[in-house]
Each structure stands twice: as C-alpha cells, then as structure tokens.
N, C-alpha and C. Protein backbone atom coordinates (compact mmCIF):
# COMPACT_ATOMS: atom_id res chain seq x y z
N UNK A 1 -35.29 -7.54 -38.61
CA UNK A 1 -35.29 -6.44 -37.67
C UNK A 1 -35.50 -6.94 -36.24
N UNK A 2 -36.54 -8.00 -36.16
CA UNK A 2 -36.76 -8.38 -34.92
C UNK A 2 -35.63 -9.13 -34.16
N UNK A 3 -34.31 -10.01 -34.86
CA UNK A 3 -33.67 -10.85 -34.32
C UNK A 3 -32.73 -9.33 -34.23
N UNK A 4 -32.35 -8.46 -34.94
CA UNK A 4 -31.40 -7.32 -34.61
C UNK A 4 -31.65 -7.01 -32.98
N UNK A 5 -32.95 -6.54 -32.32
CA UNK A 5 -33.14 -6.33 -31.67
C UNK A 5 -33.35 -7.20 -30.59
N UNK A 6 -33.09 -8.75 -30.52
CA UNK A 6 -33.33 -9.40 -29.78
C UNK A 6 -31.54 -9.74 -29.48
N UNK A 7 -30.85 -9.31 -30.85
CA UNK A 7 -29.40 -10.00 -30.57
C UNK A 7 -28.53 -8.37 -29.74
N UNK A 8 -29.30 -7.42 -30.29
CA UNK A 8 -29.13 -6.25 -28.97
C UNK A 8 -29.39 -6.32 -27.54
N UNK A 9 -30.37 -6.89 -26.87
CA UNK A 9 -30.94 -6.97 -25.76
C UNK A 9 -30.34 -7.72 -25.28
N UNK A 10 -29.86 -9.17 -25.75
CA UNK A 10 -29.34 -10.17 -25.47
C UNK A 10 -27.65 -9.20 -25.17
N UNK A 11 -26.97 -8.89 -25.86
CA UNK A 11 -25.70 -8.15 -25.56
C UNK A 11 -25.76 -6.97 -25.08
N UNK A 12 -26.83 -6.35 -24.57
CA UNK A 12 -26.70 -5.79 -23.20
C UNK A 12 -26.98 -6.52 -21.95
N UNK A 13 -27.75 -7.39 -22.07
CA UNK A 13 -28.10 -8.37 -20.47
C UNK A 13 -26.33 -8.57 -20.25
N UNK A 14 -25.71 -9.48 -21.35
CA UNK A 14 -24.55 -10.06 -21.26
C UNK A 14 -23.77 -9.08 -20.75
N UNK A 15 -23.52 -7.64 -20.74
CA UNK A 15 -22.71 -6.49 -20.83
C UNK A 15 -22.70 -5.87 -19.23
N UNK A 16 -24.63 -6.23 -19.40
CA UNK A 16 -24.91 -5.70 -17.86
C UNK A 16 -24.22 -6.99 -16.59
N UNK A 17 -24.58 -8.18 -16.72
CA UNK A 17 -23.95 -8.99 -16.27
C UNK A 17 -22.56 -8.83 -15.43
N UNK A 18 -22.08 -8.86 -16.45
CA UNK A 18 -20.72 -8.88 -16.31
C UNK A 18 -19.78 -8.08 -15.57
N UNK A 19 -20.36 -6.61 -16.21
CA UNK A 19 -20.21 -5.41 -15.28
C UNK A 19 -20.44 -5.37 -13.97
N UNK A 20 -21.54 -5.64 -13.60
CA UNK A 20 -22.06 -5.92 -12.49
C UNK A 20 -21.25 -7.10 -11.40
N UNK A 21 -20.93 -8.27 -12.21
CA UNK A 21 -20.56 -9.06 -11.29
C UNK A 21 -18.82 -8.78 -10.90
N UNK A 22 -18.40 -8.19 -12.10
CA UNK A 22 -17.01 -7.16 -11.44
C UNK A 22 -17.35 -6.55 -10.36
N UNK A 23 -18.31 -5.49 -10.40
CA UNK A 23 -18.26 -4.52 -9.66
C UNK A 23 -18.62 -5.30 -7.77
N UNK A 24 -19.91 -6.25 -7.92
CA UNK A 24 -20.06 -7.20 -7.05
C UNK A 24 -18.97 -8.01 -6.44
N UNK A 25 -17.96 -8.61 -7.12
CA UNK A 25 -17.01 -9.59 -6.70
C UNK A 25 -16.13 -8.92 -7.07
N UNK A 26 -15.23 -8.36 -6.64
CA UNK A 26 -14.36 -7.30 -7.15
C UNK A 26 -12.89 -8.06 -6.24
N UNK A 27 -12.26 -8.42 -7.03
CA UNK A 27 -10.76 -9.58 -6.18
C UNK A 27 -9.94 -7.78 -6.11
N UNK A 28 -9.42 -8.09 -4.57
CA UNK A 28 -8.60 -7.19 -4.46
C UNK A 28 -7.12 -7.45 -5.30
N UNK A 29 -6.49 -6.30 -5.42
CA UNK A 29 -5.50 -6.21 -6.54
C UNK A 29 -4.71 -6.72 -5.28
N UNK A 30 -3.60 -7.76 -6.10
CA UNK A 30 -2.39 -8.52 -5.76
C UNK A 30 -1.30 -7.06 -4.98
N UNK A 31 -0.73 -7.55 -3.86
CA UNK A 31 0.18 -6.38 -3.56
C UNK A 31 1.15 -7.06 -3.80
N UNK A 32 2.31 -5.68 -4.17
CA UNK A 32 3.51 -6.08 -4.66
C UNK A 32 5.04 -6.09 -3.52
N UNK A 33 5.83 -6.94 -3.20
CA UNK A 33 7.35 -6.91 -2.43
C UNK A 33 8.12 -6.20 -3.18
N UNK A 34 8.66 -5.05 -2.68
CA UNK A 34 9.82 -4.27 -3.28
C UNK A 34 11.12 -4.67 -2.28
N UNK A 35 11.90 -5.28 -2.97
CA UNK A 35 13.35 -5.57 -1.92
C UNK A 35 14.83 -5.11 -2.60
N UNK A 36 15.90 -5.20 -1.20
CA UNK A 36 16.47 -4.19 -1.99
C UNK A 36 17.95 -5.09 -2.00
N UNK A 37 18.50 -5.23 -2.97
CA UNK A 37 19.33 -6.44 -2.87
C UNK A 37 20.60 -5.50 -3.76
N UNK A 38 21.93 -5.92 -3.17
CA UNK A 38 22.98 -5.27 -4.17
C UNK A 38 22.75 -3.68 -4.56
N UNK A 39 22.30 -3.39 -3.31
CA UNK A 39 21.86 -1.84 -3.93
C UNK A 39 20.95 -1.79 -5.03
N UNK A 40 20.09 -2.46 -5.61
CA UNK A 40 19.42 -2.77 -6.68
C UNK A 40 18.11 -2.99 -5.69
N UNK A 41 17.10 -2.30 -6.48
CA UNK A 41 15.59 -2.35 -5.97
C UNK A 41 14.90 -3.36 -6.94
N UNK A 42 14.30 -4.12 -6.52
CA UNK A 42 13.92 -5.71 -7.65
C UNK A 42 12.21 -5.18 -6.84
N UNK A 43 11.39 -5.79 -7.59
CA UNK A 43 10.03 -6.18 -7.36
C UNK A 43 8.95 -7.42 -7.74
N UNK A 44 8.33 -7.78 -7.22
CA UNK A 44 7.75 -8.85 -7.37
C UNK A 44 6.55 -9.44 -6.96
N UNK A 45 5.37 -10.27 -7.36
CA UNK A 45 3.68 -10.44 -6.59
C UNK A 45 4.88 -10.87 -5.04
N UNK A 46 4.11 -10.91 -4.28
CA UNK A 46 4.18 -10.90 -2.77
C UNK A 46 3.95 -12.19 -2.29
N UNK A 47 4.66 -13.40 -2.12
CA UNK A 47 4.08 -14.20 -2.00
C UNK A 47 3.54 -14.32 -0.61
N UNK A 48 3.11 -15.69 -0.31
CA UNK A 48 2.07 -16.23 0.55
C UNK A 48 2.57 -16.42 1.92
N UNK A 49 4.12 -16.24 2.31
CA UNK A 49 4.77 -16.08 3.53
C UNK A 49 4.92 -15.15 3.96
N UNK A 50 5.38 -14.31 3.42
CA UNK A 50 5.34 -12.68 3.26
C UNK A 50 3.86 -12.09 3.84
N UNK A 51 2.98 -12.48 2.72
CA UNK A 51 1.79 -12.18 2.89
C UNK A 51 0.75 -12.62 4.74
N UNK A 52 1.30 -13.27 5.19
CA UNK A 52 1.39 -14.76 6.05
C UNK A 52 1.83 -13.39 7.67
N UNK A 53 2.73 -12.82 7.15
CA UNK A 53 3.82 -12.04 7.94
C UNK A 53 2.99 -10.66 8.41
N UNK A 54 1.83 -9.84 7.65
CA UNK A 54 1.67 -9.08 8.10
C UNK A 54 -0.12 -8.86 8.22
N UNK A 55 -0.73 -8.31 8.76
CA UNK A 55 -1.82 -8.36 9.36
C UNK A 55 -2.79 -8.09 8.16
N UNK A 56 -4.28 -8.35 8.27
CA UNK A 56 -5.17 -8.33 7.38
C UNK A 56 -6.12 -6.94 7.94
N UNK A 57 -6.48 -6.48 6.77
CA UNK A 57 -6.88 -5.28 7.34
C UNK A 57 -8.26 -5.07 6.75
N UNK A 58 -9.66 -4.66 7.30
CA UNK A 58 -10.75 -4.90 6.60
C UNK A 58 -11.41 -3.47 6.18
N UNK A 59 -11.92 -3.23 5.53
CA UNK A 59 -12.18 -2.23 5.15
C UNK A 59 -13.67 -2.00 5.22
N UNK A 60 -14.24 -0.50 6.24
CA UNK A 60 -15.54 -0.54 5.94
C UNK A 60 -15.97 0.84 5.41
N UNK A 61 -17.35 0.36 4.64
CA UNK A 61 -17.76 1.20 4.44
C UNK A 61 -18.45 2.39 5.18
N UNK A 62 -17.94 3.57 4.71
CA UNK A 62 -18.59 4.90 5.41
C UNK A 62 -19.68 5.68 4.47
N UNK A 63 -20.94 6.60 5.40
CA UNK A 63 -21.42 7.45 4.35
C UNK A 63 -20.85 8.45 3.37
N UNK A 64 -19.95 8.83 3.83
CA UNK A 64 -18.91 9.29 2.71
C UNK A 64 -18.62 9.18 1.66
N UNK A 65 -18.71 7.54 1.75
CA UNK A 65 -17.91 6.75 0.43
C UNK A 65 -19.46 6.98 -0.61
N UNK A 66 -20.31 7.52 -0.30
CA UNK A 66 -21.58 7.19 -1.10
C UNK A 66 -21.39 8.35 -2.25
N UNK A 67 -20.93 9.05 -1.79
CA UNK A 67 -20.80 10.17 -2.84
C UNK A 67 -20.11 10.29 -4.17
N UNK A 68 -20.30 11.02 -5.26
CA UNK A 68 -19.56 10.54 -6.38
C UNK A 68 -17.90 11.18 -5.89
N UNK A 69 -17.13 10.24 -6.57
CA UNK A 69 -15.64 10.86 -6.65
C UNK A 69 -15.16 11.33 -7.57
N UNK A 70 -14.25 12.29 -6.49
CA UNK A 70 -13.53 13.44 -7.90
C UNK A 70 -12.09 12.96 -8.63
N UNK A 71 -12.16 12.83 -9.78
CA UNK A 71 -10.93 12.43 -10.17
C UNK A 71 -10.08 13.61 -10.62
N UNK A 72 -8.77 13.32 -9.80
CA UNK A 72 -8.02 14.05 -9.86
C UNK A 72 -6.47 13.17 -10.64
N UNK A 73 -5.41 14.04 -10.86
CA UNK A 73 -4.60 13.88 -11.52
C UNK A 73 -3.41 12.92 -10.64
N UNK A 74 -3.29 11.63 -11.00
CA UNK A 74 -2.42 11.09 -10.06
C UNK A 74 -1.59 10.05 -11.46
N UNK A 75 -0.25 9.56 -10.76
CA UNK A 75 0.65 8.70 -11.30
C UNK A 75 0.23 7.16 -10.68
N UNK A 76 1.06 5.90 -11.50
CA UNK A 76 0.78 5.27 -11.28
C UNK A 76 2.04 4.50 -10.70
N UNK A 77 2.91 5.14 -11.06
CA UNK A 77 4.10 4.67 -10.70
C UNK A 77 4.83 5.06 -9.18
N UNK A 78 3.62 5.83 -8.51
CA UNK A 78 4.23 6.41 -7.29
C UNK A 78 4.41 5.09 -5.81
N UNK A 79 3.65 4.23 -6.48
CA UNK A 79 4.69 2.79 -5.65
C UNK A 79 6.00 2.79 -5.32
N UNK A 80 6.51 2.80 -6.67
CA UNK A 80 7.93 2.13 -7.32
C UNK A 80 8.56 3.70 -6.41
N UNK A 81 8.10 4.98 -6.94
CA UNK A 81 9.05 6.09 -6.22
C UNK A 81 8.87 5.80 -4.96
N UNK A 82 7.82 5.60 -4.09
CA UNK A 82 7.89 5.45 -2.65
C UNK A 82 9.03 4.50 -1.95
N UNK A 83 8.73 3.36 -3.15
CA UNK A 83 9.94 2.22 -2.76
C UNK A 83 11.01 2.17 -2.64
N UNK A 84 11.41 3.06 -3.67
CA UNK A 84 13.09 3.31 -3.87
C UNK A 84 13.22 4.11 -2.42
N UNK A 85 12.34 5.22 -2.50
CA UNK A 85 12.52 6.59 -1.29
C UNK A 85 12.73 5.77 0.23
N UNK A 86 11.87 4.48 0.30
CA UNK A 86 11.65 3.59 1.40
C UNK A 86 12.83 3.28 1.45
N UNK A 87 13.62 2.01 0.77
CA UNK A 87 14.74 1.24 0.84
C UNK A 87 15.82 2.19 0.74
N UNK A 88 15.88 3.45 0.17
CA UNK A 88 17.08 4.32 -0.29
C UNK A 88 18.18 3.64 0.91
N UNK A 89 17.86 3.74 2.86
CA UNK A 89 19.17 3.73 3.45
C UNK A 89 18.56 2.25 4.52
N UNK A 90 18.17 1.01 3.43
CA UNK A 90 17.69 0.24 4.85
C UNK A 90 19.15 -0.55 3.84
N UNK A 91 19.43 -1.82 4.60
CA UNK A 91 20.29 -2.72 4.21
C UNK A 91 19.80 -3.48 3.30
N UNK A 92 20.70 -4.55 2.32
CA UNK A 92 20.31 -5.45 1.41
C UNK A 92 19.68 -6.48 2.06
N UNK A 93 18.73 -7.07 1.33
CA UNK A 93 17.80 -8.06 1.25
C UNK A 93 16.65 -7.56 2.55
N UNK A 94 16.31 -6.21 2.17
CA UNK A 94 15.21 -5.56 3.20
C UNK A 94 14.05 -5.54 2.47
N UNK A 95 12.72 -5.98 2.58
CA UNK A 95 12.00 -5.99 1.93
C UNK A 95 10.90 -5.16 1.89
N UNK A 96 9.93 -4.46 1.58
CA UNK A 96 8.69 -3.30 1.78
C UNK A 96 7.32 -3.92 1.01
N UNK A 97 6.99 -4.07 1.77
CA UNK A 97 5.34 -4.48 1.49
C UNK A 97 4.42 -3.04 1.75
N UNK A 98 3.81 -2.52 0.46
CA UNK A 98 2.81 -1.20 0.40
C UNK A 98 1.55 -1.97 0.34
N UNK A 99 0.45 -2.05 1.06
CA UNK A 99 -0.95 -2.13 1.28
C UNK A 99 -1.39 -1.13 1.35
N UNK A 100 -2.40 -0.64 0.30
CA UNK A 100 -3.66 0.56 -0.16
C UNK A 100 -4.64 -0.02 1.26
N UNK A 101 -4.98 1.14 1.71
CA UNK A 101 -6.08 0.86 2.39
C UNK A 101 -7.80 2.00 2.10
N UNK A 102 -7.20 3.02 1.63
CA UNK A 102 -8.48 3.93 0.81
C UNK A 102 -7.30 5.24 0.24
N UNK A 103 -8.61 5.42 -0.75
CA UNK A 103 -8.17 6.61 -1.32
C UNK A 103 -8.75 8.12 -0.88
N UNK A 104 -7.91 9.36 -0.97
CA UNK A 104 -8.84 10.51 -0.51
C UNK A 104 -8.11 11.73 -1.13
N UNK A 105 -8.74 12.53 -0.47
CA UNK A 105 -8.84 13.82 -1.58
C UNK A 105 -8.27 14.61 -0.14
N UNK A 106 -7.20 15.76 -0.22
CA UNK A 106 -7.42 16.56 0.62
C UNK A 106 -7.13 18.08 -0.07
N UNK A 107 -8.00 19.03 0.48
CA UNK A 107 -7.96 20.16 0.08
C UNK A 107 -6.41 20.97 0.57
N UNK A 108 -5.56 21.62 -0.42
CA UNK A 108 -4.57 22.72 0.23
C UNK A 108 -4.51 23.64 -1.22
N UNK A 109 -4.86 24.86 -0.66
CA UNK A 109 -4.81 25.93 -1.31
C UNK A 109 -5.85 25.96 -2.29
N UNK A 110 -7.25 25.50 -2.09
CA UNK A 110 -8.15 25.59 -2.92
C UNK A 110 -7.84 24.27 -3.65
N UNK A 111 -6.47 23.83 -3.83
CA UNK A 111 -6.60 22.71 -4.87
C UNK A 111 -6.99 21.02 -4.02
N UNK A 112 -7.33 20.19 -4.91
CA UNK A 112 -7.52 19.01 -4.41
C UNK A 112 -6.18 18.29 -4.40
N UNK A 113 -5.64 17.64 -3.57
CA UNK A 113 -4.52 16.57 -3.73
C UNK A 113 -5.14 15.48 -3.36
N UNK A 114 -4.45 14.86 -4.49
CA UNK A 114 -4.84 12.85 -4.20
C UNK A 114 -3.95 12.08 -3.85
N UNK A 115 -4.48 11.60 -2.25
CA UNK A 115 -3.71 11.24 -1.49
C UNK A 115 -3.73 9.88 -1.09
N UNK A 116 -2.98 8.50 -0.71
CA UNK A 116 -3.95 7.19 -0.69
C UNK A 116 -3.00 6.91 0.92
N UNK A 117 -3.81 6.28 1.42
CA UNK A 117 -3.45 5.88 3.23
C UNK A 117 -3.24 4.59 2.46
N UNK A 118 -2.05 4.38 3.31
CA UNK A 118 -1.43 2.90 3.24
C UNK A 118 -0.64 2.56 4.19
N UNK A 119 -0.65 1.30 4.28
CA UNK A 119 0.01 0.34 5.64
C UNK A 119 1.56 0.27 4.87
N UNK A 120 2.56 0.57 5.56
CA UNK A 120 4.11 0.43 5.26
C UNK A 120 4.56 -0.65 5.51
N UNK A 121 4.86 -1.82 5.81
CA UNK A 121 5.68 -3.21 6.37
C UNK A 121 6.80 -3.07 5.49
N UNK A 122 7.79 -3.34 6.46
CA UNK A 122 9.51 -3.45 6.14
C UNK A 122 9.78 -4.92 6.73
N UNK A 123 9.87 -5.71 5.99
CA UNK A 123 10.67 -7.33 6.50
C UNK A 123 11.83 -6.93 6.26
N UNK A 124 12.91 -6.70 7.27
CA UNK A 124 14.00 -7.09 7.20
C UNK A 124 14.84 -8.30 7.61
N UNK A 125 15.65 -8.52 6.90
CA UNK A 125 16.28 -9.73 6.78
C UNK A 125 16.79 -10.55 8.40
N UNK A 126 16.88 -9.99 9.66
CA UNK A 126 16.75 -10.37 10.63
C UNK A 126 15.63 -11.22 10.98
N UNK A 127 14.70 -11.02 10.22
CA UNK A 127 13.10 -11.41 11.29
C UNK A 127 12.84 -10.94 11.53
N UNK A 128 13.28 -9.10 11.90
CA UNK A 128 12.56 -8.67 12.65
C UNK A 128 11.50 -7.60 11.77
N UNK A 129 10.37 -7.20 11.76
CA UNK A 129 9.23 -6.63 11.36
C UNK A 129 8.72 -5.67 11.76
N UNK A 130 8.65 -4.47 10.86
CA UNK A 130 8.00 -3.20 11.64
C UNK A 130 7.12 -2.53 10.52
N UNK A 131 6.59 -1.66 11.06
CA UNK A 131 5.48 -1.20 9.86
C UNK A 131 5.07 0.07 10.54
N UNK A 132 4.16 0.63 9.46
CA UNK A 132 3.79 2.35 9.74
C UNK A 132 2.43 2.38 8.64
N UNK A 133 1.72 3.12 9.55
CA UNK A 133 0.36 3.84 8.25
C UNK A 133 0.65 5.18 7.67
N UNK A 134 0.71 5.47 6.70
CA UNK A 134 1.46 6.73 6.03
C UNK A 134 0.31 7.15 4.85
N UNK A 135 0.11 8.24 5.11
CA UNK A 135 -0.40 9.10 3.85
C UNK A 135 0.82 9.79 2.75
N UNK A 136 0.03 9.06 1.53
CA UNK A 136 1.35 9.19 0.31
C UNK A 136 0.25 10.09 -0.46
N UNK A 137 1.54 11.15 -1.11
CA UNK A 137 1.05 12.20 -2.34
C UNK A 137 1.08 11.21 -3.52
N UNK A 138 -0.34 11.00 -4.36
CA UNK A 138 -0.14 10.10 -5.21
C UNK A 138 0.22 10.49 -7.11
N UNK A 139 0.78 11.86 -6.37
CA UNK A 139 1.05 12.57 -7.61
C UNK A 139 2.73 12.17 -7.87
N UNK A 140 3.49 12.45 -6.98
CA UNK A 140 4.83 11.89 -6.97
C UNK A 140 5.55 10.95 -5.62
N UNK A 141 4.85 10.20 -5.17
CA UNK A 141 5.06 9.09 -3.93
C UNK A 141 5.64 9.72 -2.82
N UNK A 142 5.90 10.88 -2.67
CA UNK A 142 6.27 10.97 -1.36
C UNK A 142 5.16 10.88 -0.14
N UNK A 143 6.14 10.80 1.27
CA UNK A 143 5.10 10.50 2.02
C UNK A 143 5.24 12.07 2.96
N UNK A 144 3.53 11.83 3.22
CA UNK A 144 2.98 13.59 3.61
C UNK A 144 2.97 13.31 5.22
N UNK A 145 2.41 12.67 6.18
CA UNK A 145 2.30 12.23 6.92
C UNK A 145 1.89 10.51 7.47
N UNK A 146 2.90 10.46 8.75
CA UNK A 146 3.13 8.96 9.24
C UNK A 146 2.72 9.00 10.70
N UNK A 147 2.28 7.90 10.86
CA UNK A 147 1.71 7.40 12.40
C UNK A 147 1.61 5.79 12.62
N UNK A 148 1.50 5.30 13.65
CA UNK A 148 1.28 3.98 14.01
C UNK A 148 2.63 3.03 13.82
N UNK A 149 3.67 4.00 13.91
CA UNK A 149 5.15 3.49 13.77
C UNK A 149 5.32 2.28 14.81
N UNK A 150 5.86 1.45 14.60
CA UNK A 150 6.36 0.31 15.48
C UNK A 150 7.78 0.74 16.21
N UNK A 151 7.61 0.55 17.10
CA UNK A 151 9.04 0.84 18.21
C UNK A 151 9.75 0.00 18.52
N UNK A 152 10.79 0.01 18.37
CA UNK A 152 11.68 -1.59 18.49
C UNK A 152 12.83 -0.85 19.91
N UNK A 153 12.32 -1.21 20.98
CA UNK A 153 13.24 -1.31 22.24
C UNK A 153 14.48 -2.66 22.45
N UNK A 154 15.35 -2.02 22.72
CA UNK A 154 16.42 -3.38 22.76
C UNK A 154 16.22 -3.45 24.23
N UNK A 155 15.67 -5.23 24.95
CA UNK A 155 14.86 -5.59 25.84
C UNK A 155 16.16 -6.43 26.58
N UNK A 156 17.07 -6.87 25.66
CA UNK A 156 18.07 -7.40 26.62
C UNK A 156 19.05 -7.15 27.75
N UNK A 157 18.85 -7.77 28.61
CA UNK A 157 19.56 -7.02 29.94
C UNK A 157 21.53 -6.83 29.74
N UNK A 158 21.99 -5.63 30.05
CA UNK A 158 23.27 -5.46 29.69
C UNK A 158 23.47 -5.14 30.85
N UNK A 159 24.46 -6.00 31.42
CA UNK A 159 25.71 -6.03 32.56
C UNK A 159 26.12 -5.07 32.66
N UNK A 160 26.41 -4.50 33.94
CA UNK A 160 27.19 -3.14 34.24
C UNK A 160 28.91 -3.79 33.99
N UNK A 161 29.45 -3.05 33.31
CA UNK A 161 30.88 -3.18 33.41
C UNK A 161 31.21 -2.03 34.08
N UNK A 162 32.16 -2.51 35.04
CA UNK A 162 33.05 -1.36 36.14
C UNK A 162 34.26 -1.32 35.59
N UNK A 163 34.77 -0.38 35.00
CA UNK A 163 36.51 -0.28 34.43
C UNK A 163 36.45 1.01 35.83
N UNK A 164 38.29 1.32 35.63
CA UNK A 164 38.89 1.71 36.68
C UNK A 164 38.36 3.59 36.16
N UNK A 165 38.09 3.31 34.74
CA UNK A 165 38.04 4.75 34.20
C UNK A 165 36.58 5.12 34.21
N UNK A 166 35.41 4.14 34.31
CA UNK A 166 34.05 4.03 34.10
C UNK A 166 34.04 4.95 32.53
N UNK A 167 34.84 4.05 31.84
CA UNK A 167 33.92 3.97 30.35
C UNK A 167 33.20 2.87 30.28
C-alpha cells in the first residue's frame, strides 16, 4: 500500500512537472508560407529567409489577459480559407506569411465572435514586400477589419513627353 502511494505521488510530481514546464517554456507554434504557384495554392513551415524578411513582433502582457477565457466555437482551418481568399487575384509564385499575434472575443448581437489579430505579409516574387494587421473571423477566415497597410508609391521620376496631340 505504501509503495502504491509513493508510486502515485511520484507520477503526479512527474505530471506536475511537465505541465508546468510546457506551460513555462511554451515554443511558439512554427508559422506557415502559403504560395500561389500555377494557380495552385501549396503550403509549407516558413523557412528561415522568409522568416529573415519580416519583422519580429513581441507580445505583452495585459491585465486583461489575467482573466479566465471564454471558449468559443472556432475552425481550424480558417488559415488555409484566408489564404486561398488572400492569393485568390495576386500573381504566381506570391507568397503570404499569417502571424497570430492574440486572440479575442468581440461582442455583436449579444453573441461572442472569435476573432484572432494577425500580421498579413505578402512576398511577392519581385522583392517587393508589403503587409497589413487584419482582424480575421476565426469561425470561417474571412477578414473583418484591416489597418497598417503598406503603401507602395511609384518614386521614379517620369519624363514629360510632349506629342503634338499631348497624349
């Protein structure tokens, strides 16, 4: 009886442990490259150039966050719909990098919607790089509201041409 209870105690320390040091060291989840090639949407871990390409973003804690959370009804696949919805009209070999930055709850019509803020990055195949922070419905990926859009001005100086007709 006594080793029962010592080989119990012992596999909760181990249980508590462990738990704990998840919850303590917690590796952020790998983000994924959605690119869009041949009209075909491919996906893949993100590698380290890519990754290299767009800004690091830190996350702090608020009193807010202290409170218990409500779980509400969400998909998991609303990445993959955002992605397709993203690439639907960019050109081949355009790529979309989705970074989670928190999750939240917003009230409409009495009901809760679960909603997650995330950083948008589009590598397109030029080099050139733009991105957006967007609140996504995480029930079916669409996006509810966008801000912090990147503006791409064409900076190069263009010559006046004089035709006789001024087209």
């Amino acid at each position: 009886m006594k080793n029962l209870l010592k080989l119990i105690l012992i596999m909760v320390l181990i249980g508590g442990v462990y738990f704990s040091s998840k919850i303590i060291f917690k590796t952020p989840r790998s983000l994924t490259t959605y690119k869009k090639q041949n009209d075909q949407i491919t996906f893949y871990p993100s590698t380290q150039t890519e990754l290299s390409k767009i800004t690091d973003t830190e996350t702090i804690r608020k009193p807010a966050s202290l409170h218990d959370q409500v779980t509400t009804k969400k998909t998991r696949n609303w990445e993959v719909n955002l992605s397709r919805e993203l690439l639907k009209f960019q050109e081949n070999d355009t790529k979309v990098i989705i970074q989670d930055l928190e999750e939240l709850s917003i009230v409409e019509s009495g009901q809760l919607r679960p909603v997650q803020k995330v950083i948008i990055t589009y590598l397109h195949p030029n080099n050139r790089q733009s991105s957006a922070t967007a609140l996504v419905d995480l029930q079916n990926g669409k996006i509810i509201k966008a801000w912090n859009r990147t503006k791409h001005e064409d900076l190069s100086h263009k010559s006046l041409q004089l035709t006789p007709t001024n087209l």
